[in-house]
C-alpha atoms as a PDB file:
ATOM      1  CA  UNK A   1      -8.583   0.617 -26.731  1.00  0.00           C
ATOM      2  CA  UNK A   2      -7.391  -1.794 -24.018  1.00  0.00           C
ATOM      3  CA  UNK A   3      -7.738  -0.381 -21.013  1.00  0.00           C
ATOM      4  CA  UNK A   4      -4.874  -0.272 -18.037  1.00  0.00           C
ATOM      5  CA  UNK A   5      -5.360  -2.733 -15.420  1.00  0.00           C
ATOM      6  CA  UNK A   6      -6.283  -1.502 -11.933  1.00  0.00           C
ATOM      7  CA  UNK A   7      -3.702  -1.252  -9.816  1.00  0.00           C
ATOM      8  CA  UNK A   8      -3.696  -4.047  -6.993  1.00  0.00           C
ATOM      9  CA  UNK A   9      -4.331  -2.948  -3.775  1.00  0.00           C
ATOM     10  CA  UNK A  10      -3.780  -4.722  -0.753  1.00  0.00           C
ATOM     11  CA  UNK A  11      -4.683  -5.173   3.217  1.00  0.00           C
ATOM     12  CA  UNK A  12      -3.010  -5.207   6.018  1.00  0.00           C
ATOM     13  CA  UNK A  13      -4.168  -8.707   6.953  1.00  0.00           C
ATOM     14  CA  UNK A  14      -2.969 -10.060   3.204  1.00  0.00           C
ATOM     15  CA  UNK A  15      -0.030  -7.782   4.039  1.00  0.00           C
ATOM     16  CA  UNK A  16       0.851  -9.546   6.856  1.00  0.00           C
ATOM     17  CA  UNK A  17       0.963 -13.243   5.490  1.00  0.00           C
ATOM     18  CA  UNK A  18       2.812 -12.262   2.411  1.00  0.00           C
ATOM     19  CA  UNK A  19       5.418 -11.000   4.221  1.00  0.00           C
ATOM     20  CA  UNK A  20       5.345 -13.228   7.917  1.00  0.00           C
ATOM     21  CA  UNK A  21       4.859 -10.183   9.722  1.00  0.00           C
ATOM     22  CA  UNK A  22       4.778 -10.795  13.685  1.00  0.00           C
ATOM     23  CA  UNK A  23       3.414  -8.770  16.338  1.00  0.00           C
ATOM     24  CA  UNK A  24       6.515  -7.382  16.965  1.00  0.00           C
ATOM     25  CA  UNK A  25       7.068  -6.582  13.276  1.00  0.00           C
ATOM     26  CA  UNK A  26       4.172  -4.981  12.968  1.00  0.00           C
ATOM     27  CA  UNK A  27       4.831  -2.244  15.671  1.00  0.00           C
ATOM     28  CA  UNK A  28       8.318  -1.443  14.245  1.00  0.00           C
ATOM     29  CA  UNK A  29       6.830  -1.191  10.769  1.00  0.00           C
ATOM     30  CA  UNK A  30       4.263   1.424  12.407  1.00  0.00           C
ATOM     31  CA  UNK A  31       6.875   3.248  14.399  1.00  0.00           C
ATOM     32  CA  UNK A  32       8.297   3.861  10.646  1.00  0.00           C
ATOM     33  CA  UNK A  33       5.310   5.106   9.134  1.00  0.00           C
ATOM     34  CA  UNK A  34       4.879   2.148   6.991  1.00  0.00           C
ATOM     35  CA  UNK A  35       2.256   0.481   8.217  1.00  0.00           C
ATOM     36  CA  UNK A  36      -1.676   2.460   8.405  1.00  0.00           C
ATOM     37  CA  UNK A  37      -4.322   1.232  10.171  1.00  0.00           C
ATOM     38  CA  UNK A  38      -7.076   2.655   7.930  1.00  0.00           C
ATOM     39  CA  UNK A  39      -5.887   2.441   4.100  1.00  0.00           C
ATOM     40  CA  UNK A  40      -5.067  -0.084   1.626  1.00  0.00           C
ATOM     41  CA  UNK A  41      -1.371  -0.880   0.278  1.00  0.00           C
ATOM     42  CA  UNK A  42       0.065  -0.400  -3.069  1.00  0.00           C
ATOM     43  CA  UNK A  43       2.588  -3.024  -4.797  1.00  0.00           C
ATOM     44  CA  UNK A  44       5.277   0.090  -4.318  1.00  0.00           C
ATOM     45  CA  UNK A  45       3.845  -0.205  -0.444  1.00  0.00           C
ATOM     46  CA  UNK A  46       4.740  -3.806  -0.627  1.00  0.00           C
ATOM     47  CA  UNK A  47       8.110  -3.599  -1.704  1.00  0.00           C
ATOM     48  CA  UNK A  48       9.253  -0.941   0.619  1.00  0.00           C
ATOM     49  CA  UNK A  49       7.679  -3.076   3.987  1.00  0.00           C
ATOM     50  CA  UNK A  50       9.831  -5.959   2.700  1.00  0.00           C
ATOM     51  CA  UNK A  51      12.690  -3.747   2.072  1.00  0.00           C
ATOM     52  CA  UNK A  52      12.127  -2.219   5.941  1.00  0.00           C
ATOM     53  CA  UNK A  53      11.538  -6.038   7.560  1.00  0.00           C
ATOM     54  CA  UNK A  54      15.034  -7.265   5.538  1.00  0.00           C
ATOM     55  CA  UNK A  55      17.506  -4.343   7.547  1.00  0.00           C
ATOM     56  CA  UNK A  56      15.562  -5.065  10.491  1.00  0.00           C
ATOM     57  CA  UNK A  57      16.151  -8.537  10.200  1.00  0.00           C
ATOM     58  CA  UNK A  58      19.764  -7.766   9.283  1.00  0.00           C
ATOM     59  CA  UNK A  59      20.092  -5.871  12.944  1.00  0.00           C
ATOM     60  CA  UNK A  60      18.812  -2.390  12.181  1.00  0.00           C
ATOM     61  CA  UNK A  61      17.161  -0.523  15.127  1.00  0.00           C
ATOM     62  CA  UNK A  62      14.337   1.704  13.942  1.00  0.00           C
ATOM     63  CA  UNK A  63      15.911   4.736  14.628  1.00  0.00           C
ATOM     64  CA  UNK A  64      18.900   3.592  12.286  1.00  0.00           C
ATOM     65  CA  UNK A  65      15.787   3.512   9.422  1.00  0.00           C
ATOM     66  CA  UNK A  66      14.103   6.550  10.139  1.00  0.00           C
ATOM     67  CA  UNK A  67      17.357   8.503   9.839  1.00  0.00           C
ATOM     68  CA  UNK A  68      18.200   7.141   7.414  1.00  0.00           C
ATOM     69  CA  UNK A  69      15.073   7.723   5.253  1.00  0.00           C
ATOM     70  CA  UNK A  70      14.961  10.895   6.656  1.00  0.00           C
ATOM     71  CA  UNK A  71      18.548  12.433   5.505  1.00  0.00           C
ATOM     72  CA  UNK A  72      18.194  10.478   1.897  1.00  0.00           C
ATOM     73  CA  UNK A  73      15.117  12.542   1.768  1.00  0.00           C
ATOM     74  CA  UNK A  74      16.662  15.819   2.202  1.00  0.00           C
ATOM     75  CA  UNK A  75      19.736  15.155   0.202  1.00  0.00           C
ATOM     76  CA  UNK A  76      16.692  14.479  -2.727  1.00  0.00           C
ATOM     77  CA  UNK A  77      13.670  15.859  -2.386  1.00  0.00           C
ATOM     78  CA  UNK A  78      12.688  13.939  -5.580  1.00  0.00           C
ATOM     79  CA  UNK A  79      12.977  10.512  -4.158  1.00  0.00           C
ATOM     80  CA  UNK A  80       9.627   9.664  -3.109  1.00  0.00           C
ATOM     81  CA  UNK A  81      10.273   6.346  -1.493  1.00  0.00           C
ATOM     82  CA  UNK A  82      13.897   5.354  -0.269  1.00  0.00           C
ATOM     83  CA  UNK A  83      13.063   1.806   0.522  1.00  0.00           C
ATOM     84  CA  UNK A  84      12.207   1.354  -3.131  1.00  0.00           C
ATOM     85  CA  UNK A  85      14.193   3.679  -4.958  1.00  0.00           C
ATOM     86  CA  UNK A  86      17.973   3.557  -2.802  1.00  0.00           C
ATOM     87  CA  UNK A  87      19.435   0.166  -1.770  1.00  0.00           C
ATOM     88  CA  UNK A  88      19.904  -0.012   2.202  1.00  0.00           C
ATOM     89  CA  UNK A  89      22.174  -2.496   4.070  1.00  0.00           C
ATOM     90  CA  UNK A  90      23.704  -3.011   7.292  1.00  0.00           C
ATOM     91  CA  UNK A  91      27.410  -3.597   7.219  1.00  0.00           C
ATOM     92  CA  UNK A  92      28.931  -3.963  10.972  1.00  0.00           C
ATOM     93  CA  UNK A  93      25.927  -2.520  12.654  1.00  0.00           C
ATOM     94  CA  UNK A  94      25.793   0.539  10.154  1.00  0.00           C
ATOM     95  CA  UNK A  95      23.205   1.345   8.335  1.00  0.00           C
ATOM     96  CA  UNK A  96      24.948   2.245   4.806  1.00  0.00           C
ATOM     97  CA  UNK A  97      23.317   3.036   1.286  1.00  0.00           C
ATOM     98  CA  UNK A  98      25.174   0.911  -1.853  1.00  0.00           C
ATOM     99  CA  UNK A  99      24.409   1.924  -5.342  1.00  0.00           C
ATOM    100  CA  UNK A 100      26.080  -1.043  -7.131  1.00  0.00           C
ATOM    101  CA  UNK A 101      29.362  -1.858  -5.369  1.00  0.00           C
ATOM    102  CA  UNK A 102      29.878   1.814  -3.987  1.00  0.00           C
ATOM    103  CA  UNK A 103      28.673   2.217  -0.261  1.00  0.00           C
ATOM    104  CA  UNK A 104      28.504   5.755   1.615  1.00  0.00           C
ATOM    105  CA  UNK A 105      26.396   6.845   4.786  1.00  0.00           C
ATOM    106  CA  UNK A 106      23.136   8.094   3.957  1.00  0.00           C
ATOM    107  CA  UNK A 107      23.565  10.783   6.937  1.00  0.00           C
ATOM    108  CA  UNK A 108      26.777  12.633   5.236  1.00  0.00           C
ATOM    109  CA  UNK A 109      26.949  10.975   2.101  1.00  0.00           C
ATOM    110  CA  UNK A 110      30.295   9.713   2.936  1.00  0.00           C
ATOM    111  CA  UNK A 111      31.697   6.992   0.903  1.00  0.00           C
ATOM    112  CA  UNK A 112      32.596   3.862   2.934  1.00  0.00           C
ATOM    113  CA  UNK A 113      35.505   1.786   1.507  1.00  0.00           C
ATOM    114  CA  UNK A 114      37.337  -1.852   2.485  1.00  0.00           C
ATOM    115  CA  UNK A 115      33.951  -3.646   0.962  1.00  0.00           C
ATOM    116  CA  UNK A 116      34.151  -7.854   1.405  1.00  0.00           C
ATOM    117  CA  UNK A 117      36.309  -9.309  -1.119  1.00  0.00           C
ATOM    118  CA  UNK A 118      33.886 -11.764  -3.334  1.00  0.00           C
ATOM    119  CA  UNK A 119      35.422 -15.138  -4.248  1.00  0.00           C
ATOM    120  CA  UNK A 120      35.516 -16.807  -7.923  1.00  0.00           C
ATOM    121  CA  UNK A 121      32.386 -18.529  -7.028  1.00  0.00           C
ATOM    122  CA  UNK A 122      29.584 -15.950  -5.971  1.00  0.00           C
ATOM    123  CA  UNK A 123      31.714 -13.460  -8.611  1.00  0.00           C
ATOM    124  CA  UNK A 124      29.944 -16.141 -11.109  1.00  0.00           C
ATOM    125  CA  UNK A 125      26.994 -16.502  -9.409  1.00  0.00           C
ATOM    126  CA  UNK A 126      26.796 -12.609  -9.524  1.00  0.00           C
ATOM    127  CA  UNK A 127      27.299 -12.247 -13.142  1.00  0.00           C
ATOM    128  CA  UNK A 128      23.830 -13.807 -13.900  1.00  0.00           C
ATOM    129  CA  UNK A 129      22.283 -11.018 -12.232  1.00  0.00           C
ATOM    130  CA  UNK A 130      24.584  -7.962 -12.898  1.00  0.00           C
ATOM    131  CA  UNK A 131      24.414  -8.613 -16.695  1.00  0.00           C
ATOM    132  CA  UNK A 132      28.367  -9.090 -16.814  1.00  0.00           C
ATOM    133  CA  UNK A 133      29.147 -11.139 -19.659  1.00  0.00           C
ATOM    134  CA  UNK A 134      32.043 -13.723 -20.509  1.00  0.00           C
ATOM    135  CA  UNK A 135      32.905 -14.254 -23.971  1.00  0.00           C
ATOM    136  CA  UNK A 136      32.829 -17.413 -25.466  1.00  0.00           C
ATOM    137  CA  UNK A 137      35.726 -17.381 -27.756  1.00  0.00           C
ATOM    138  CA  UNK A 138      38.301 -14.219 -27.148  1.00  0.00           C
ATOM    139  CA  UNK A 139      39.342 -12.840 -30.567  1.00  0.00           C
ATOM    140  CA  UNK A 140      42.990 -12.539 -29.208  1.00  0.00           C
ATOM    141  CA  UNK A 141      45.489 -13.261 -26.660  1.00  0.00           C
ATOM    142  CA  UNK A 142      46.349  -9.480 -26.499  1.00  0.00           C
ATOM    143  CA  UNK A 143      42.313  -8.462 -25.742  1.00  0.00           C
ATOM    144  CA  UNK A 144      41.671 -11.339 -23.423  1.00  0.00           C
ATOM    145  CA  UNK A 145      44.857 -10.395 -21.243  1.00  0.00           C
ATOM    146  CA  UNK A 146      42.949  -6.929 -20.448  1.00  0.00           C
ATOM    147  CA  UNK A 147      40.007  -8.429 -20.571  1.00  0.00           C
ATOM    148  CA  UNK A 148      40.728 -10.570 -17.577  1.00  0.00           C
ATOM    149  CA  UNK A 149      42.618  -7.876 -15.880  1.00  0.00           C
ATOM    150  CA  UNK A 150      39.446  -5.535 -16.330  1.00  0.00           C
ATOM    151  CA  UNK A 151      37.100  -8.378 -14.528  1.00  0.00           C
ATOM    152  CA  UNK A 152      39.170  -8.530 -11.688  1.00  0.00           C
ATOM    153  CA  UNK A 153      39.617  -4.721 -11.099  1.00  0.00           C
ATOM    154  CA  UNK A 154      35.576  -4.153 -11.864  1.00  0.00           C
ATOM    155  CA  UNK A 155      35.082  -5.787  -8.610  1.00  0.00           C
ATOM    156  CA  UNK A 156      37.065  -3.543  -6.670  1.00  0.00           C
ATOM    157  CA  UNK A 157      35.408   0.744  -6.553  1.00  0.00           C
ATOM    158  CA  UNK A 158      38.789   1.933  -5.897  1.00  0.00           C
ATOM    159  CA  UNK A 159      39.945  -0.058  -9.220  1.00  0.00           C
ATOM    160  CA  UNK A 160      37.232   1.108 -11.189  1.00  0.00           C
ATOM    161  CA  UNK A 161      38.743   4.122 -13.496  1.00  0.00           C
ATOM    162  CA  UNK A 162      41.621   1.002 -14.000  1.00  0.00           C
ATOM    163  CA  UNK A 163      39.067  -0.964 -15.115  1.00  0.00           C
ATOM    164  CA  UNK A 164      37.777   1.188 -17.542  1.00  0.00           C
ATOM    165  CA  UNK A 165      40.964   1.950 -18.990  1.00  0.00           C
ATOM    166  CA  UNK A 166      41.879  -2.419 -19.566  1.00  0.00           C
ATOM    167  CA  UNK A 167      37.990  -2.327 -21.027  1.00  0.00           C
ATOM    168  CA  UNK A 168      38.776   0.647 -23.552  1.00  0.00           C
ATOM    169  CA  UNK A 169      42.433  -1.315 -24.286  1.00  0.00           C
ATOM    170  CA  UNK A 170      40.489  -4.223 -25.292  1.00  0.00           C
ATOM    171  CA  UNK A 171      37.982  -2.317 -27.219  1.00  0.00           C
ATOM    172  CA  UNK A 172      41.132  -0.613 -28.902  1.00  0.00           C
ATOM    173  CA  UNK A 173      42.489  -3.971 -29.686  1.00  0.00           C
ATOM    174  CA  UNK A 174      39.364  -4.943 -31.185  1.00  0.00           C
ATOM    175  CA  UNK A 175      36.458  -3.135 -31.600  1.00  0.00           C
ATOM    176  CA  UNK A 176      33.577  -5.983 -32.125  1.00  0.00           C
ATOM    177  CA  UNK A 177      34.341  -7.075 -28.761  1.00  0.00           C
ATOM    178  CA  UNK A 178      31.131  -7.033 -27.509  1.00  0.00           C
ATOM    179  CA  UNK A 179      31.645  -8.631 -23.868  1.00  0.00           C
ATOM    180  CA  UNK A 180      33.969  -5.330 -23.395  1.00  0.00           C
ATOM    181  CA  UNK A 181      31.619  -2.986 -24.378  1.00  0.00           C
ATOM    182  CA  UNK A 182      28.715  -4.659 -22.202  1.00  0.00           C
ATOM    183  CA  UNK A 183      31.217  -4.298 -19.379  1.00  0.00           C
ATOM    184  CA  UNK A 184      31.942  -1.461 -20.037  1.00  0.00           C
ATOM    185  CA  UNK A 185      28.951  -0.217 -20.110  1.00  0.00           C
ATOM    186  CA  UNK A 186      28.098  -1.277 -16.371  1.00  0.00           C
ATOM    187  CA  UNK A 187      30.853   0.494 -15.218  1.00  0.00           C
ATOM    188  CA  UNK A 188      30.371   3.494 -16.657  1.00  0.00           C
ATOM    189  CA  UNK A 189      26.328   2.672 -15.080  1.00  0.00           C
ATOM    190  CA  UNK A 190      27.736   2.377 -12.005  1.00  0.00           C
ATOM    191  CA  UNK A 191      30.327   5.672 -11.665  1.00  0.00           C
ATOM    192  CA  UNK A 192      27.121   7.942 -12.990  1.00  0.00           C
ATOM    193  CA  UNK A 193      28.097   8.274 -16.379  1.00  0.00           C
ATOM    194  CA  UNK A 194      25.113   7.781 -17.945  1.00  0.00           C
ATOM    195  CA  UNK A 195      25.325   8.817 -21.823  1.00  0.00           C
ATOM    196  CA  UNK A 196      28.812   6.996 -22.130  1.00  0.00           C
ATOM    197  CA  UNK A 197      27.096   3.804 -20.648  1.00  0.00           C
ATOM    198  CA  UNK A 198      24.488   3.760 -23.317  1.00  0.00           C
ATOM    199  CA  UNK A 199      27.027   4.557 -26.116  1.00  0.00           C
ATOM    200  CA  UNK A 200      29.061   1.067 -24.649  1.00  0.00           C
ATOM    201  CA  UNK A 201      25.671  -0.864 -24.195  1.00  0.00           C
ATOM    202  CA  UNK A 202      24.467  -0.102 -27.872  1.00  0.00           C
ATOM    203  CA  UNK A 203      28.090  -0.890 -29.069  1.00  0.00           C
ATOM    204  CA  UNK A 204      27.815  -4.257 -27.439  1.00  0.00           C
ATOM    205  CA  UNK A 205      24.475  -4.906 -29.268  1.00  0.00           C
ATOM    206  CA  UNK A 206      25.744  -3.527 -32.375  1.00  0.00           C
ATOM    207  CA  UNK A 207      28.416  -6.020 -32.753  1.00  0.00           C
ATOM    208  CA  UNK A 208      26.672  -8.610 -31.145  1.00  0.00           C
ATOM    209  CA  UNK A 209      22.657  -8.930 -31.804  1.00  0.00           C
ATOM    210  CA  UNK A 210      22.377 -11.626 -29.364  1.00  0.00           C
ATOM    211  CA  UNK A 211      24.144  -9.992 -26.361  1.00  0.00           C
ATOM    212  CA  UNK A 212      20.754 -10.061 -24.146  1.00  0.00           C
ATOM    213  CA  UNK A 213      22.624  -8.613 -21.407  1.00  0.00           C
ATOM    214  CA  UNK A 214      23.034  -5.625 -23.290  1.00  0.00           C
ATOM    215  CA  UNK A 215      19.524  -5.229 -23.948  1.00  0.00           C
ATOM    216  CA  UNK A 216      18.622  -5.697 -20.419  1.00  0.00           C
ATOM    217  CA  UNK A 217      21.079  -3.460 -19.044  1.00  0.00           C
ATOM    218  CA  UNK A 218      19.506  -0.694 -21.391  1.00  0.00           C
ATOM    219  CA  UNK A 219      16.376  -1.479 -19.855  1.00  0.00           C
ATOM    220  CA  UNK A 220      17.756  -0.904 -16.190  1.00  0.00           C
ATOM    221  CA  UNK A 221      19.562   2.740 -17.937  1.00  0.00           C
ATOM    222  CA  UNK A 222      16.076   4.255 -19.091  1.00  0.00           C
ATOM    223  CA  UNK A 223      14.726   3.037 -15.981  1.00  0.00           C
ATOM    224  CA  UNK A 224      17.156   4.486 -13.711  1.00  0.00           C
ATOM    225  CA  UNK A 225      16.370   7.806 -16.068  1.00  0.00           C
ATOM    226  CA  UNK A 226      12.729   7.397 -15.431  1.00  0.00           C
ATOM    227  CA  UNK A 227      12.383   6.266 -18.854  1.00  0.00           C
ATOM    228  CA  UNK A 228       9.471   3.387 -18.669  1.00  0.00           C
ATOM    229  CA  UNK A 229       8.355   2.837 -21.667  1.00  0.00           C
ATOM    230  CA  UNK A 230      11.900   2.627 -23.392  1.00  0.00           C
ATOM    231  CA  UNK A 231      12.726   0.288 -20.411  1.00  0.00           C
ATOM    232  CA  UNK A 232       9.707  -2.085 -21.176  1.00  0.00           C
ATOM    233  CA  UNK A 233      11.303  -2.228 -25.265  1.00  0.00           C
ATOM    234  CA  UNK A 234      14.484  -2.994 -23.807  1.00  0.00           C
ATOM    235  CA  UNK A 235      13.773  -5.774 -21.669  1.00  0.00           C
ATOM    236  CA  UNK A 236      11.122  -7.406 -24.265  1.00  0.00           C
ATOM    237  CA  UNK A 237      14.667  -7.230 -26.744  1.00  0.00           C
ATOM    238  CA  UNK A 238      16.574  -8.782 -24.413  1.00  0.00           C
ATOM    239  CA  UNK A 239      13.502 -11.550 -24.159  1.00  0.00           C
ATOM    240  CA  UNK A 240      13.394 -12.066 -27.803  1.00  0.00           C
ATOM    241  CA  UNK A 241      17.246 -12.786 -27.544  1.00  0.00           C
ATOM    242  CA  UNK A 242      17.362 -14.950 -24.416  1.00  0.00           C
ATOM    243  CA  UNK A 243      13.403 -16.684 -23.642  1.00  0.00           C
ATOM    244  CA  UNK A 244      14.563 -17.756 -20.263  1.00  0.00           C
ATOM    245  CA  UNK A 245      16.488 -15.018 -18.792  1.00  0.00           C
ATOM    246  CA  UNK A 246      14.537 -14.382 -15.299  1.00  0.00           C
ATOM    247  CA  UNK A 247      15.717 -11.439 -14.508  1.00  0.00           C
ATOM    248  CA  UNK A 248      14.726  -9.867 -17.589  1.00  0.00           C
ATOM    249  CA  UNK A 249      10.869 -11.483 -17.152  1.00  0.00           C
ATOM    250  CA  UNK A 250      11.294  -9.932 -13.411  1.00  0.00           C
ATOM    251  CA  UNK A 251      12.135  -6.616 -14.673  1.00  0.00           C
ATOM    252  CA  UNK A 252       9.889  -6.471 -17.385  1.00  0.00           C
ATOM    253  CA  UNK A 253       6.991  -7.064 -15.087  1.00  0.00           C
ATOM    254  CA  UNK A 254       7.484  -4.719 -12.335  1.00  0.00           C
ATOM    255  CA  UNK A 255       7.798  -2.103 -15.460  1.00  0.00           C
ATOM    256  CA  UNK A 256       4.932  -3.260 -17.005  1.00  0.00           C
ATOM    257  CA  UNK A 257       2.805  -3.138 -13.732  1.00  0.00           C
ATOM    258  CA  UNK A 258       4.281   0.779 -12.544  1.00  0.00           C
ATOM    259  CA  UNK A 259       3.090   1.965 -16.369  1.00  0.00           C
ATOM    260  CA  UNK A 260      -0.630   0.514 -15.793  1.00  0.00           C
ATOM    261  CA  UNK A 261      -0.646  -2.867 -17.517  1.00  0.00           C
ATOM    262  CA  UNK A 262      -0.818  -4.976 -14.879  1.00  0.00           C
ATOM    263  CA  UNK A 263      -2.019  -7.782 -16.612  1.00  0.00           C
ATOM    264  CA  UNK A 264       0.638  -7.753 -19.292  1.00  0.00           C
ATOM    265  CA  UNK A 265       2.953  -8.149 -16.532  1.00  0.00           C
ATOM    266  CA  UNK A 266       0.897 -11.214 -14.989  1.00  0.00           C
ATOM    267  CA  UNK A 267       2.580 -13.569 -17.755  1.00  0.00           C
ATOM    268  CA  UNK A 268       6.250 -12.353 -17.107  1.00  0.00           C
ATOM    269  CA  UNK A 269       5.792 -12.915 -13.292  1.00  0.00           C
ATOM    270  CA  UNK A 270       4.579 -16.628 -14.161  1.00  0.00           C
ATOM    271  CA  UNK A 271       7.338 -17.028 -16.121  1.00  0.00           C
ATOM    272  CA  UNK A 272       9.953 -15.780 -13.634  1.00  0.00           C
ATOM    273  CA  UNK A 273       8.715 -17.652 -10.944  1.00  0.00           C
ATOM    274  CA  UNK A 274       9.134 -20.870 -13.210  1.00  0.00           C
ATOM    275  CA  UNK A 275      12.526 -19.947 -13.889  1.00  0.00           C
ATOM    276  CA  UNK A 276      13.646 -18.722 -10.788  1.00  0.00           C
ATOM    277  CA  UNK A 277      11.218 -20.022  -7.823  1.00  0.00           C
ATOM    278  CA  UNK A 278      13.898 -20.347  -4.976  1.00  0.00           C
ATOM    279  CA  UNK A 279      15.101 -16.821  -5.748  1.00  0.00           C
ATOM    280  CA  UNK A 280      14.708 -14.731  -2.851  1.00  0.00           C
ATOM    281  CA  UNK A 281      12.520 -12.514  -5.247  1.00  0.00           C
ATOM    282  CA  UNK A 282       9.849 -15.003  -6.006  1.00  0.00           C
ATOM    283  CA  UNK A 283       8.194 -14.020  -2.695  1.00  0.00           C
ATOM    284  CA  UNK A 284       7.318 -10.274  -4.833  1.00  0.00           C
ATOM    285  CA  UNK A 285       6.878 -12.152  -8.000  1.00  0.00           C
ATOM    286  CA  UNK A 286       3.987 -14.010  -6.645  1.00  0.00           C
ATOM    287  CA  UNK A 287       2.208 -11.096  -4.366  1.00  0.00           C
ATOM    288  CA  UNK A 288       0.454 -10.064  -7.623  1.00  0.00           C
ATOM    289  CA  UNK A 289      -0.354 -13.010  -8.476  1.00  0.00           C
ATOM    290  CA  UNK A 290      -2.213 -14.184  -5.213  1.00  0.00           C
ATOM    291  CA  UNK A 291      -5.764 -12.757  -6.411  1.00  0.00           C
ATOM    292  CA  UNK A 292      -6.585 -14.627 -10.152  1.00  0.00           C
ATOM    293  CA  UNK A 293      -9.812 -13.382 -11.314  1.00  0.00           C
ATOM    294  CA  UNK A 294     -12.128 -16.232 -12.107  1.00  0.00           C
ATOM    295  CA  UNK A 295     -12.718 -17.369 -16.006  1.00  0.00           C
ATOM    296  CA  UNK A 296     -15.743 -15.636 -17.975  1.00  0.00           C
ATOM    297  CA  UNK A 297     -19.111 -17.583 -17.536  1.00  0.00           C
ATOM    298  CA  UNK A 298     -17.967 -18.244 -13.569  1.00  0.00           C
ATOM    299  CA  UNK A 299     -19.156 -17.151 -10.777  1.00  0.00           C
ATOM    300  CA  UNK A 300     -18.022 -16.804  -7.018  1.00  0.00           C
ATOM    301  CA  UNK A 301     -20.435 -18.173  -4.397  1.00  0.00           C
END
């Protein structure tokens, strides 16, 4: 029986040049508990001290963090890390929590509307990492009508339930519509609606066995339901489908390496970095990478 890789652990000197830490950096990280002087630093560690040094590179004053982290933590006990586990971002010097396009202040739990209005441009730029899907050839005029009508309200939360309803229309109209039922499936993701998401994302695969994004957005389902293992089949699917989709190869690994097979996960963070090396990403796809052990029959000096 193979056994589980080790997991990486890291210093606070490697720390600091993966992530450019200064002086200064280093005292705010501290001031947030991040940063010890006398232990080492998981890959979880890692993520969270980038997450910390983005918002207060954004404008975020340390206080903003820590009560932040602080009231997240008492709305849910179970989150053990809300750096790594609940997206923070700073919108007009606030300090606001997003799950998907929803934002709300982590304080109350307030939801905070009028979000940026995203032109044609980074809407397509955004699809390659959302998992939305445009089909190639509409079966009809009829489904494609709602079909576009359902894009353009999925980028708006207050249009959402609309959205829905033009997505259902189309699968109404025709039922092997697979690009519906993907996006359909993210929307129902998104509003907490978990079984009916899976239900859409299995539809889309069902009708369409190449629909990768379907397969990877059942990956990011089981792992948002703490379901690893399912995750890791999911994403290796959606691999099988599409060879060269990065994000699932950047998914795949960090599930890979958080269920103890760290060096499984050394291939598909190779692989995503040669797909996607100016990604702002790549800088975590490489930190496990930085330490290669040498080849059998070497020896370090």
């Amino acid at each position: 029986m193979q056994r589980p890789s080790p997991e990486r652990i890291y210093g606070l000197r490697e720390l600091t040049r993966i992530l450019s830490l200064t002086p200064k950096r280093v005292a705010q990280l501290r001031r947030l508990d991040l940063l010890r002087r006398d232990s080492g630093y998981t890959f979880r560690d890692l993520l969270a001290l980038r997450a910390a040094s983005a918002l207060l590179d954004a404008g975020a004053s340390v206080r903003q963090i820590r009560d932040a982290l602080a009231a997240l933590r008492k709305q849910d006990p179970k989150i053990e890390n809300p750096l790594t586990e609940v997206r923070l971002i700073v919108d007009g010097g606030r300090l606001l929590a997003q799950s998907d396009r929803v934002r709300f202040d982590p304080r109350s739990g307030q939801t905070v509307l009028g979000l940026e209005i995203v032109d044609i441009t980074k809407a397509a730029e955004a699809t390659l990492t959302t998992g939305l899907v445009r089909p190639l050839q509409p079966p009809t005029e009829q489904a494609e009508i709602w079909f576009d009508r359902a894009s353009e309200w999925d980028a708006d939360p207050v249009q959402w339930e609309n959205a829905v309803e033009a997505y259902r229309r189309v699968i109404a109209i025709d039922p092997t519509y697979a690009a519906a039922w993907n996006n359909l499936g993210l929307l129902l993701h998104r509003m907490g609606q978990y079984d009916e998401a899976r239900t859409a994302y299995t539809s889309a695969l069902e009708q369409d066995h190449a629909c990768a994004e379907a397969a990877y957005n059942l990956g990011s389902l089981d792992e948002d339901a703490g379901k690893v293992e399912e995750a890791i089949a999911h994403y290796q699917r959606a691999l099988e489908i599409k060879p060269d989709y990065a994000d699932a190869h950047f998914n795949l690994a960090a599930a890979l390496a958080r269920s103890g097979h760290g060096g499984d996960a050394t291939k598909h963070w190779q692989r995503y970095l040669e797909l996607d090396a100016g990604s702002p990403w790549a800088r975590i796809a490489r930190a496990p990478l930085d330490v290669v052990e040498p080849p059998e029959g070497t020896r370090s000096e």
